[in-house]
Protein backbone atom coordinates (compact mmCIF):
# COMPACT_ATOMS: atom_id res chain seq x y z
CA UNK A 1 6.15 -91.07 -16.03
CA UNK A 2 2.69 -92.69 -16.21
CA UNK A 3 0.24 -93.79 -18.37
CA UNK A 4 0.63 -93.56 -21.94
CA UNK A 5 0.06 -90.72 -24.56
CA UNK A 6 -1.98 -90.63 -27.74
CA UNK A 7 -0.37 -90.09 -30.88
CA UNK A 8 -2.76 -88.88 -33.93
CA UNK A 9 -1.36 -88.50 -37.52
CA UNK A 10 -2.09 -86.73 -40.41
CA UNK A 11 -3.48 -89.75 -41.86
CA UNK A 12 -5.58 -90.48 -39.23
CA UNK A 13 -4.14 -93.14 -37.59
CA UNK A 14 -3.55 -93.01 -33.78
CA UNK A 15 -2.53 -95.42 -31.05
CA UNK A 16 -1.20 -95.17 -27.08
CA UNK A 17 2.16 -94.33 -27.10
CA UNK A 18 4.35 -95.07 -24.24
CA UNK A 19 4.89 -91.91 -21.75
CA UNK A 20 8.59 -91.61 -22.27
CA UNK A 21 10.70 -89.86 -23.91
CA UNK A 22 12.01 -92.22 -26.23
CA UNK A 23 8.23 -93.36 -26.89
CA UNK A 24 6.91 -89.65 -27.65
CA UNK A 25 10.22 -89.47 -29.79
CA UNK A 26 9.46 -92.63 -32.00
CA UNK A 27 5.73 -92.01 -32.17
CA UNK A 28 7.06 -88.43 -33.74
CA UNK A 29 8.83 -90.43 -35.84
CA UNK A 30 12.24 -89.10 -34.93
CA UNK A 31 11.09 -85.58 -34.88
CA UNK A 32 12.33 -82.54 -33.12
CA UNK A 33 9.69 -81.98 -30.44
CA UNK A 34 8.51 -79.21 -28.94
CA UNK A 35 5.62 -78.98 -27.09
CA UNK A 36 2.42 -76.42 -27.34
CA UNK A 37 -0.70 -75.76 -24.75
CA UNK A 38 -3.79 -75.70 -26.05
CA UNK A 39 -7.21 -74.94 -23.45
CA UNK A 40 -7.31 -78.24 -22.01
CA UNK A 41 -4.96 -80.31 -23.54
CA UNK A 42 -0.98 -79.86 -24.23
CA UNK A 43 0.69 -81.15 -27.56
CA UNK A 44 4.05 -82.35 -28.75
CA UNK A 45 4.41 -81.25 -32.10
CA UNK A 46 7.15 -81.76 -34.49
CA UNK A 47 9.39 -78.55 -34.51
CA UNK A 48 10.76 -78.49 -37.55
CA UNK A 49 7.47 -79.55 -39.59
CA UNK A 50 6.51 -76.69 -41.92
CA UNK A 51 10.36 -76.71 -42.50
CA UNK A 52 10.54 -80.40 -43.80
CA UNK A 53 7.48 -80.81 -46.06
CA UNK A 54 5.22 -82.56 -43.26
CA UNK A 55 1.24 -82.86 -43.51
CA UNK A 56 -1.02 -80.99 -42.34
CA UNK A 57 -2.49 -82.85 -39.31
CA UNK A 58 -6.18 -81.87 -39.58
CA UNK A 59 -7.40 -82.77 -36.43
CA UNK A 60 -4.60 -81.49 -34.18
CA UNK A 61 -5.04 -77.66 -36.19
CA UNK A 62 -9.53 -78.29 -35.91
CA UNK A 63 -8.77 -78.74 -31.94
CA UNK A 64 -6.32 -76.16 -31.65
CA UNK A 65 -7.37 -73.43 -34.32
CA UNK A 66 -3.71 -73.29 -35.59
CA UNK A 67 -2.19 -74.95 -38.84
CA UNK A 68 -0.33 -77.96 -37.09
CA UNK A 69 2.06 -80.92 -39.42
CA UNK A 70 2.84 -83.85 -38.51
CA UNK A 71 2.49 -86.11 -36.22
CA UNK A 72 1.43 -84.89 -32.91
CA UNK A 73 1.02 -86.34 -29.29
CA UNK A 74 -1.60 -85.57 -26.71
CA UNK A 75 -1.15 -85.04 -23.18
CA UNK A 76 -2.93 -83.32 -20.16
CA UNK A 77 -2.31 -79.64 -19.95
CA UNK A 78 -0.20 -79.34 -17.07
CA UNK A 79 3.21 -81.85 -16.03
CA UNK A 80 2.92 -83.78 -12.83
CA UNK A 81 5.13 -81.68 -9.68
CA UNK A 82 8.63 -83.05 -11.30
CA UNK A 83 7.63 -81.64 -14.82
CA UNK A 84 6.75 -85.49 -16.59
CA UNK A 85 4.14 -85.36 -19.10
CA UNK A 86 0.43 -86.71 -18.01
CA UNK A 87 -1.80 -88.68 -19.77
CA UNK A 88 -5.06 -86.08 -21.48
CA UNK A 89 -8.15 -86.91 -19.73
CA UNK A 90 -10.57 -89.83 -20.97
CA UNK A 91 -12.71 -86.90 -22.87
CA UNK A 92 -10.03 -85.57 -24.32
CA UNK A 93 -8.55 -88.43 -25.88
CA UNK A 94 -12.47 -89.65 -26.93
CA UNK A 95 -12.68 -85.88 -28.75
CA UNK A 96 -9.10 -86.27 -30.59
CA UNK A 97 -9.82 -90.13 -31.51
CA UNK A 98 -13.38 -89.24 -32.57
CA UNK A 99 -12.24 -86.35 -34.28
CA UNK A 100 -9.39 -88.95 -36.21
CA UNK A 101 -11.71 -91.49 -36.87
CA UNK A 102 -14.47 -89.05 -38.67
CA UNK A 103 -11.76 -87.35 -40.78
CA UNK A 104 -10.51 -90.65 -41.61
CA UNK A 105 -13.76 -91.68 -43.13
CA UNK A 106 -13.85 -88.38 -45.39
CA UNK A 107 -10.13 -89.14 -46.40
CA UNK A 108 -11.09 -92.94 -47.17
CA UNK A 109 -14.14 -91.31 -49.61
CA UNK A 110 -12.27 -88.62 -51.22
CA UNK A 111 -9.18 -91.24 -51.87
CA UNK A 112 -12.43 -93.50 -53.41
CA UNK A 113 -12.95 -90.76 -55.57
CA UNK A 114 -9.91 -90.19 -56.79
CA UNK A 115 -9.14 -86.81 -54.79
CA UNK A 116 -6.57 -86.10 -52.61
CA UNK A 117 -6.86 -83.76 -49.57
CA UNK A 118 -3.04 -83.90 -48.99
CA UNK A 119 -1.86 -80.64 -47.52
CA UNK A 120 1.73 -79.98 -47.25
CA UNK A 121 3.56 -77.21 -45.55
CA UNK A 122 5.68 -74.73 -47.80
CA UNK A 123 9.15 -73.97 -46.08
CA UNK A 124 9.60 -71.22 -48.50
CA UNK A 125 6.65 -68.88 -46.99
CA UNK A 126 7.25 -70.04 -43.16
CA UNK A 127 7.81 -67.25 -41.10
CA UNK A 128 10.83 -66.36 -39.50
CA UNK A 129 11.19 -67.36 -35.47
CA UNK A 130 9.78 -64.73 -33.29
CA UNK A 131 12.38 -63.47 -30.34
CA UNK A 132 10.53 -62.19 -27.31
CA UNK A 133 12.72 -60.15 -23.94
CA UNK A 134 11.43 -61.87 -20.67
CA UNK A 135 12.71 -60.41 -17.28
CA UNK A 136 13.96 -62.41 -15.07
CA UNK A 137 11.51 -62.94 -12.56
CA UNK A 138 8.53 -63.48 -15.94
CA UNK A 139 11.73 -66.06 -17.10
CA UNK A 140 11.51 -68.00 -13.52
CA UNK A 141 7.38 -67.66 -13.41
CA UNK A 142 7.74 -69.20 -17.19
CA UNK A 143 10.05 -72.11 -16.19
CA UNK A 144 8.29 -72.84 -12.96
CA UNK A 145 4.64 -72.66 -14.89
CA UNK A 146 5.08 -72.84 -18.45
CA UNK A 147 2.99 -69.87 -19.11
CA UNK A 148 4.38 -66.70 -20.82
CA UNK A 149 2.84 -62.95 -19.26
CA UNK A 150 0.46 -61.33 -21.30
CA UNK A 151 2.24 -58.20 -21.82
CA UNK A 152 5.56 -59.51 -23.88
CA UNK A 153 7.77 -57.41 -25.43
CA UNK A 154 9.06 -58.83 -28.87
C-alpha cells in the first residue's frame, strides 16, 4: 500500500497513519472496521461504535451528513487496481484537518467554560442491521466496484 492515511478523532486530534492494515487497525484503536464512501472521500469507521458507547466524531458526520463515532480514517474514494486503500487527496485531507482543528478550538472554549459537548451513542435505540437480496451478477458488479445498484430490494 502507499502513502499514509489520516486518522481524525472525536476529540479532534488527527495524525498520518500508516497505510496498512495493522496501522488503520491501531489508529481505530483496535476497532472493528468497516469502511463507508462518502462523494469524494472513503472512510474506515469503527463498526461496532454506536454499539460500544463511542463519541460522536463531529467532523467525520459534518463531512459526511451522517451521525459517525469514533475514530475514523480517511482515504481516497476508490482502492488502487489490487483493492489497497489510497491516500485522500491533498484537499481533502486540508478540509478534514481544517475542519478538526476549528472544532477543536470550540471544544477547547466550551471545556473553558465549563460545558461539555460530549456526545455519546445510545446502543439501546440503534437500529437493527438492514439485510438487502443482491443477484448475482449486482453481487459481482458490487465486489468488483464497491458500489451497490440503485434499485435494492431489502
Amino acid at each position: 500500500m502507499s502513502g499514509e492515511l489520516t486518522v481524525i478523532r472525536p476529540d479532534c486530534w488527527h495524525e498520518p497513519v500508516p497505510n496498512t492494515y495493522e496501522g488503520i487497525k491501531a489508529a481505530m484503536g483496535g476497532a472493528t472496521i468497516d469502511l463507508i464512501r462518502g462523494a469524494e472521500f472513503s472512510l474506515f469507521i469503527d463498526d461496532e461504535a454506536m454499539l460500544n458507547g463511542s463519541v460522536l466524531n463531529v467532523v467525520a458526520s459534518l463531512m459526511t451528513g451522517i451521525a459517525l463515532f469514533g475514530p475514523v480514517v480517511v482515504c481516497a474514494l476508490d482502492p488502487d487496481a489490487e483493492g489497497d486503500s489510497l491516500p485522500a487527496s491533498p484537499e481533502v485531507v486540508e478540509a478534514f484537518t481544517s475542519m478538526a482543528d476549528q472544532w477543536g478550538r470550540v471544544l477547547n472554549d466550551a471545556r473553558r467554560t465549563g460545558q461539555d459537548l460530549t456526545v455519546v451513542a445510545n446502543a439501546a435505540t440503534v437500529p437493527g442491521p438492514t439485510f438487502i437480496a443482491l443477484s448475482g451478477a449486482a453481487f459481482e458488479e458490487y465486489l468488483t466496484t464497491g458500489r451497490l445498484p440503485d434499485d435494492l430490494t431489502e
